[in-house]
PDB file of N, CA and C in Angstrom:
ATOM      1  N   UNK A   1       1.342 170.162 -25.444  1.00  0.00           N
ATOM      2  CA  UNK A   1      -0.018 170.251 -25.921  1.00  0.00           C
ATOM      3  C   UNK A   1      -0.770 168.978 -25.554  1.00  0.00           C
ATOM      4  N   UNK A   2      -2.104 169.210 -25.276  1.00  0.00           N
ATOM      5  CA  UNK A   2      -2.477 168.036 -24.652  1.00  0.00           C
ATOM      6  C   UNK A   2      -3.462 168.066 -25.882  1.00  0.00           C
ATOM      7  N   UNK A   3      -3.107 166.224 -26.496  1.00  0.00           N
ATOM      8  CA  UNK A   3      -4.169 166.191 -27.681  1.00  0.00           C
ATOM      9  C   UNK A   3      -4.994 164.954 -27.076  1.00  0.00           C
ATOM     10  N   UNK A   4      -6.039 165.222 -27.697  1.00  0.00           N
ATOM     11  CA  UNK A   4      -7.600 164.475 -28.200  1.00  0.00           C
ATOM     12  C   UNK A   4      -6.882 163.153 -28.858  1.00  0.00           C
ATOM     13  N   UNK A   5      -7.971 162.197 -28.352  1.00  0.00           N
ATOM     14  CA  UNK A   5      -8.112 161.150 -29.010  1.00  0.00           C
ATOM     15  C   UNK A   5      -8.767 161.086 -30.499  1.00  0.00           C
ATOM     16  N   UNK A   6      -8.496 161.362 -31.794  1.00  0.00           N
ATOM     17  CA  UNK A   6      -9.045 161.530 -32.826  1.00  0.00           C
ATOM     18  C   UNK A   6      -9.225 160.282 -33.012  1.00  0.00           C
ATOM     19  N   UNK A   7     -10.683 160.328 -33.419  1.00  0.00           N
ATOM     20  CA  UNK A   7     -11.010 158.348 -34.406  1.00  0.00           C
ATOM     21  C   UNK A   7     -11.275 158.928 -35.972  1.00  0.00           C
ATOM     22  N   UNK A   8     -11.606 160.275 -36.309  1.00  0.00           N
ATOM     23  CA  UNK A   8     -11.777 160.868 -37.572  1.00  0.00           C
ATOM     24  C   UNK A   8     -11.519 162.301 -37.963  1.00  0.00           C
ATOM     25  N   UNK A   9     -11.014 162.690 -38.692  1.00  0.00           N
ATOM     26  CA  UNK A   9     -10.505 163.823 -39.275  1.00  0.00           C
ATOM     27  C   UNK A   9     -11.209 164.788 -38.815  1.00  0.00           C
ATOM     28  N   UNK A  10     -11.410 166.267 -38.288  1.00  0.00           N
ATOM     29  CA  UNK A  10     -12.384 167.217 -37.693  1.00  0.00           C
ATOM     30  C   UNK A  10     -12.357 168.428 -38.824  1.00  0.00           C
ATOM     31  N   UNK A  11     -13.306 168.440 -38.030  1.00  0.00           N
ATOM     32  CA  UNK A  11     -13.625 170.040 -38.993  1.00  0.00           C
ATOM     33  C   UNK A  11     -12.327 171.193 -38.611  1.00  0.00           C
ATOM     34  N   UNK A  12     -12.651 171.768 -39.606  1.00  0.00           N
ATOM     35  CA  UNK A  12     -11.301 172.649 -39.623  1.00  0.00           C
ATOM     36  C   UNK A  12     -11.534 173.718 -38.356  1.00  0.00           C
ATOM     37  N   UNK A  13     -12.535 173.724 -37.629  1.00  0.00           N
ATOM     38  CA  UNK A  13     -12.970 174.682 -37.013  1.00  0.00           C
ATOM     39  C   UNK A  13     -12.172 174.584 -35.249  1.00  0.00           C
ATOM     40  N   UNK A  14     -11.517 172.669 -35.494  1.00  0.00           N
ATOM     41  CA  UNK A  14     -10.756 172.500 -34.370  1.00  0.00           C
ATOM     42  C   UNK A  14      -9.092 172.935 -34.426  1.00  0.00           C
ATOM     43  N   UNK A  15      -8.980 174.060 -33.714  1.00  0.00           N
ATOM     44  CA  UNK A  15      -7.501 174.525 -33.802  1.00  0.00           C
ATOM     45  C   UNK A  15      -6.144 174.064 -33.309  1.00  0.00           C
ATOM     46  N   UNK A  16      -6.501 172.852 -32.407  1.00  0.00           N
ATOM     47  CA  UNK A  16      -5.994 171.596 -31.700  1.00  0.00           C
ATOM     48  C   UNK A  16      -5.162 170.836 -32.698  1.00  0.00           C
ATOM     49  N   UNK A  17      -6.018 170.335 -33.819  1.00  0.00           N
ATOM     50  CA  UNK A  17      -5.697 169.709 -34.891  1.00  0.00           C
ATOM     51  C   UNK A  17      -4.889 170.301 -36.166  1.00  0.00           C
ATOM     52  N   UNK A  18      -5.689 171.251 -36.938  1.00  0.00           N
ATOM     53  CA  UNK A  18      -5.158 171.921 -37.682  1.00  0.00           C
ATOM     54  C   UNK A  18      -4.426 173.659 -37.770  1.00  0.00           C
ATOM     55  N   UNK A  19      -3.473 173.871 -38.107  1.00  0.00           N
ATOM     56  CA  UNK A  19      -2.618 175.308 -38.076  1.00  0.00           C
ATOM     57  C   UNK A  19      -3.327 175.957 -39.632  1.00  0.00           C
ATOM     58  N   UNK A  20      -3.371 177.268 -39.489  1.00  0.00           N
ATOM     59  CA  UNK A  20      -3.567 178.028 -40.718  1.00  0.00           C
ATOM     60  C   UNK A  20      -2.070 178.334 -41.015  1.00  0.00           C
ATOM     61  N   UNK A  21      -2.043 178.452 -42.771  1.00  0.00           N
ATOM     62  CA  UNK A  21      -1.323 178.919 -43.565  1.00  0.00           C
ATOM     63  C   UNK A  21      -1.793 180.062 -44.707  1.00  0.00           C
ATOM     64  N   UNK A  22      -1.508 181.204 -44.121  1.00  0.00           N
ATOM     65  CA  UNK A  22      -1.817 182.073 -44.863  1.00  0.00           C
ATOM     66  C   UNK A  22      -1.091 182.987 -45.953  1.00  0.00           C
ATOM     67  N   UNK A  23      -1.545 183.377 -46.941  1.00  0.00           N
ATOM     68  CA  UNK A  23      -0.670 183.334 -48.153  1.00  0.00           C
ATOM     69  C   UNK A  23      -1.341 184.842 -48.699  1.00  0.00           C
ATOM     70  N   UNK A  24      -0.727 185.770 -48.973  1.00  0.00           N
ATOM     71  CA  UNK A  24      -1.143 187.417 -49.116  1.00  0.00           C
ATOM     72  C   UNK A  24      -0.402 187.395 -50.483  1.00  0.00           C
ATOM     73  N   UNK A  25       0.055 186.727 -51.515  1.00  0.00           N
ATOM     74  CA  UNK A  25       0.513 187.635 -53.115  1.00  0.00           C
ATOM     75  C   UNK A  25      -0.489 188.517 -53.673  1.00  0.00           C
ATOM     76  N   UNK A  26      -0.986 188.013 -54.654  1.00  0.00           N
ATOM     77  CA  UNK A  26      -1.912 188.668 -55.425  1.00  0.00           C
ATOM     78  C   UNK A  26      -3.368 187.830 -55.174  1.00  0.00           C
ATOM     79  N   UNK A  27      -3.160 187.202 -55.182  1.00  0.00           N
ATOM     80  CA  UNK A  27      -4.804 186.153 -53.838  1.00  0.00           C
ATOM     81  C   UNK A  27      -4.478 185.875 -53.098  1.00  0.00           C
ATOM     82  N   UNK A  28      -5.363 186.477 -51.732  1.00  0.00           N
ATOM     83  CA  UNK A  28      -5.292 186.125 -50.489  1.00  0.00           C
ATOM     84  C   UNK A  28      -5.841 184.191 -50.427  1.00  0.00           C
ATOM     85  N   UNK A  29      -5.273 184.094 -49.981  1.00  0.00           N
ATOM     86  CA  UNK A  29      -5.677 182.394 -49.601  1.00  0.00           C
ATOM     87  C   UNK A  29      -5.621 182.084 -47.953  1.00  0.00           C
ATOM     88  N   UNK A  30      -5.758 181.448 -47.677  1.00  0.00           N
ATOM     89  CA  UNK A  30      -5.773 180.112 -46.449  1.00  0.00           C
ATOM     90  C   UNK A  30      -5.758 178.800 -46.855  1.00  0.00           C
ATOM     91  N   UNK A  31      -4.913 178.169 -45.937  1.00  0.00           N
ATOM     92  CA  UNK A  31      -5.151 176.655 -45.987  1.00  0.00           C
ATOM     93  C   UNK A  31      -4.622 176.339 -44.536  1.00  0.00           C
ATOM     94  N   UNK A  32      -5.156 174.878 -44.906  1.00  0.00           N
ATOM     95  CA  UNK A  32      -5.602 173.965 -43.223  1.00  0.00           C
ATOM     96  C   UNK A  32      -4.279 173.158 -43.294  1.00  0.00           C
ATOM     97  N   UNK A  33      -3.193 172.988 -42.610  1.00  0.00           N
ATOM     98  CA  UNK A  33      -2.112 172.195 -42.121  1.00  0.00           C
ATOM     99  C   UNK A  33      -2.658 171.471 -41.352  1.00  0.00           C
ATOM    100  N   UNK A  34      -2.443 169.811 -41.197  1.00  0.00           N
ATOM    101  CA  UNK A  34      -2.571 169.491 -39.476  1.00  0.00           C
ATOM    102  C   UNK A  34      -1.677 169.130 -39.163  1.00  0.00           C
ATOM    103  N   UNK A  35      -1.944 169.769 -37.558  1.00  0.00           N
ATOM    104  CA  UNK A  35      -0.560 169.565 -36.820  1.00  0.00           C
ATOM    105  C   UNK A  35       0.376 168.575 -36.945  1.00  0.00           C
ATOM    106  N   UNK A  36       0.011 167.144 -36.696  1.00  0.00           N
ATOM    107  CA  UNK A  36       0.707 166.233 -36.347  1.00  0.00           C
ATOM    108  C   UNK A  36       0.308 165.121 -37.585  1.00  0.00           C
ATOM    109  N   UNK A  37       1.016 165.521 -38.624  1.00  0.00           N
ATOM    110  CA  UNK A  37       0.896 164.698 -40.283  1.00  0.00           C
ATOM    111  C   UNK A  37       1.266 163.070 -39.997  1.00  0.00           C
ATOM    112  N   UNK A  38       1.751 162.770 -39.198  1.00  0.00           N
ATOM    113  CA  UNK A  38       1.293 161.038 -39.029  1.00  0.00           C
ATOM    114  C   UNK A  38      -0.294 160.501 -38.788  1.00  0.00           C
ATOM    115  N   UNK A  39      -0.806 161.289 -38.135  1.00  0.00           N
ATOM    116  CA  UNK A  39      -2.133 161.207 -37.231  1.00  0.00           C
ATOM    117  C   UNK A  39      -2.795 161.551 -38.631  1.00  0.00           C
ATOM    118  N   UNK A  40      -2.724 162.742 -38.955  1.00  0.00           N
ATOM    119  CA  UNK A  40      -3.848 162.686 -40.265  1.00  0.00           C
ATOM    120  C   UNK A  40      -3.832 161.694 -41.187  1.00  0.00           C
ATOM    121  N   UNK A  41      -2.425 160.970 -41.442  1.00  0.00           N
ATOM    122  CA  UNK A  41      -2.050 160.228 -42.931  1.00  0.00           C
ATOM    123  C   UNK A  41      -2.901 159.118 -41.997  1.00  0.00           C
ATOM    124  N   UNK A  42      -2.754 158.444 -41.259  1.00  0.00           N
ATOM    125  CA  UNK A  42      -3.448 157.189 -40.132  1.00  0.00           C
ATOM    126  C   UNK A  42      -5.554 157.456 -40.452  1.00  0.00           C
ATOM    127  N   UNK A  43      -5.607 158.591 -40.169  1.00  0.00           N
ATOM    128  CA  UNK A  43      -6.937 158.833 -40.315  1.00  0.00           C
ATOM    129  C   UNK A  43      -7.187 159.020 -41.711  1.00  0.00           C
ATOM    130  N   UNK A  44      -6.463 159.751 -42.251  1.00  0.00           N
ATOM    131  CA  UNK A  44      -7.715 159.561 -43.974  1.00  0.00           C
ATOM    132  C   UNK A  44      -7.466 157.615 -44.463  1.00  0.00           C
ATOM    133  N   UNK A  45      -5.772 156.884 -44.204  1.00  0.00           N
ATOM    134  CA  UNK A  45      -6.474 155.504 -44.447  1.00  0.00           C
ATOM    135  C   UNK A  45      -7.424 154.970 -43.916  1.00  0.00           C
ATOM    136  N   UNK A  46      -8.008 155.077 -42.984  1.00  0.00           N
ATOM    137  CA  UNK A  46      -9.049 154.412 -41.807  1.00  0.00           C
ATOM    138  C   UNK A  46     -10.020 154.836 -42.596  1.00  0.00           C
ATOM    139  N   UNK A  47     -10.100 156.583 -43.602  1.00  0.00           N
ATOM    140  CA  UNK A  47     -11.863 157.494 -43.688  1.00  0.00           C
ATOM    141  C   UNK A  47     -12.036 156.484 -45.303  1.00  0.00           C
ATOM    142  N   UNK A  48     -10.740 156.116 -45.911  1.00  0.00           N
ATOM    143  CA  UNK A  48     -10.748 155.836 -47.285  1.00  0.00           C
ATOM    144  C   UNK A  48     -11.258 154.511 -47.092  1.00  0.00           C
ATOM    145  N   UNK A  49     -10.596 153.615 -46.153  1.00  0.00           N
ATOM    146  CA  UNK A  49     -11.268 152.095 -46.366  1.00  0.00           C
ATOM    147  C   UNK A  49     -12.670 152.209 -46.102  1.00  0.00           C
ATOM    148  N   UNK A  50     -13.236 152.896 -44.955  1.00  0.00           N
ATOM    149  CA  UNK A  50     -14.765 152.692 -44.563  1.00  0.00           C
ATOM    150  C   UNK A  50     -15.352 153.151 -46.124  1.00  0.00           C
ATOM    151  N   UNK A  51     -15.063 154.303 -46.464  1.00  0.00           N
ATOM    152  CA  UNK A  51     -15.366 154.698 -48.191  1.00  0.00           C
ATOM    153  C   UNK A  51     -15.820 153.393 -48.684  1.00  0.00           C
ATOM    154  N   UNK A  52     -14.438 152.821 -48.624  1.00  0.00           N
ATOM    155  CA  UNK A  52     -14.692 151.305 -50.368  1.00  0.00           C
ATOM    156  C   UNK A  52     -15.455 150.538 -49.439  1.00  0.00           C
ATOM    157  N   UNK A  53     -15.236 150.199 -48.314  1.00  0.00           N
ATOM    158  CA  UNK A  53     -15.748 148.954 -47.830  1.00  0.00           C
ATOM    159  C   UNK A  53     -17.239 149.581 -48.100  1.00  0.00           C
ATOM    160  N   UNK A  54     -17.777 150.560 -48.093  1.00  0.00           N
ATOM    161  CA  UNK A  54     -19.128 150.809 -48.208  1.00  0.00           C
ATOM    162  C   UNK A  54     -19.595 150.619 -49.509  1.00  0.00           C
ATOM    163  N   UNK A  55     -18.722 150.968 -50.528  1.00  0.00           N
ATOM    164  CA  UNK A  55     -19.476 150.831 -51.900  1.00  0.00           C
ATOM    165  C   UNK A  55     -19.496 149.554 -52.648  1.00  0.00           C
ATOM    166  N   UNK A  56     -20.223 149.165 -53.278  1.00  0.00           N
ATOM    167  CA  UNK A  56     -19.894 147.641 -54.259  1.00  0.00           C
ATOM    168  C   UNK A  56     -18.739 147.496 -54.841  1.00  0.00           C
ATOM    169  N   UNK A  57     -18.440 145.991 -54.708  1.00  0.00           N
ATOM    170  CA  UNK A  57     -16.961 145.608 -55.195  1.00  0.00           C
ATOM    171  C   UNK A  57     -16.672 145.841 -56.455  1.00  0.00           C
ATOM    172  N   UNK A  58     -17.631 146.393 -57.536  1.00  0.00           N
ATOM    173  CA  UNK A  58     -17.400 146.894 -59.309  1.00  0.00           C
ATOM    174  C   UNK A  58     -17.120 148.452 -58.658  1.00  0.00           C
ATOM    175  N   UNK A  59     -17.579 149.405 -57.746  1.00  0.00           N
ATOM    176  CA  UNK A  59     -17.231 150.496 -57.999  1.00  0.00           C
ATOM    177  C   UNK A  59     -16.403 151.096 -56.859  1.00  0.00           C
ATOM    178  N   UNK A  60     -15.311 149.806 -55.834  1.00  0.00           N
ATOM    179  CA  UNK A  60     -13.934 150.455 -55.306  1.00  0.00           C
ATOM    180  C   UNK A  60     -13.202 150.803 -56.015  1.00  0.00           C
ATOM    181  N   UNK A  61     -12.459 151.569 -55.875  1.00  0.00           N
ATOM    182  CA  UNK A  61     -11.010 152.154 -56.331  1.00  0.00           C
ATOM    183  C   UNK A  61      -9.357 151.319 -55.433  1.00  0.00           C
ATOM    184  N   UNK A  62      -8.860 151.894 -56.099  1.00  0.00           N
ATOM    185  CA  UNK A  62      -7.151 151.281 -55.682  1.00  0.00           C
ATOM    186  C   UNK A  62      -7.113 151.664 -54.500  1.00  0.00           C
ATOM    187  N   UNK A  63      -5.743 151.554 -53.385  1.00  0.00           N
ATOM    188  CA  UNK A  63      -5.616 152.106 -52.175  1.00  0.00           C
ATOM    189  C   UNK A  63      -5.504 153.200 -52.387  1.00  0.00           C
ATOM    190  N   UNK A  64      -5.303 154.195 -51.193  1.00  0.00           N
ATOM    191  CA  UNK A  64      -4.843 155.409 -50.849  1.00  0.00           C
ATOM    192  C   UNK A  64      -3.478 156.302 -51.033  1.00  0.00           C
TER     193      UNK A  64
END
């Protein structure tokens, strides 16, 4: 598979990135897997620091 350079998490609409998991009991559901779970865990720390670093130092939170 030839992957993309990700700098931020994509919309679910990229199928590159994320696999569906679909689930039929008694509610139908979906959910978004991404492929390659190092790459996502790497990108939400990168989406979480820009987060705090943006807000005032009384209203960051703990790490990720």
């Amino acid at each position: 598979m030839n992957q993309l350079p990700y700098t931020a998490i994509p919309d679910t609409s990229d199928s590159n990135y994320w696999e569906l998991k679909i689930v039929q009991n008694n509610v139908r559901s979906t959910t978004f897997i991404p492929r390659d779970k190092e790459l996502h865990q790497r990108l939400r720390v990168q989406a979480w620091a820009l987060i705090q670093a943006s807000l005032t130092k009384k209203n960051r939170k703990g790490s990720y």
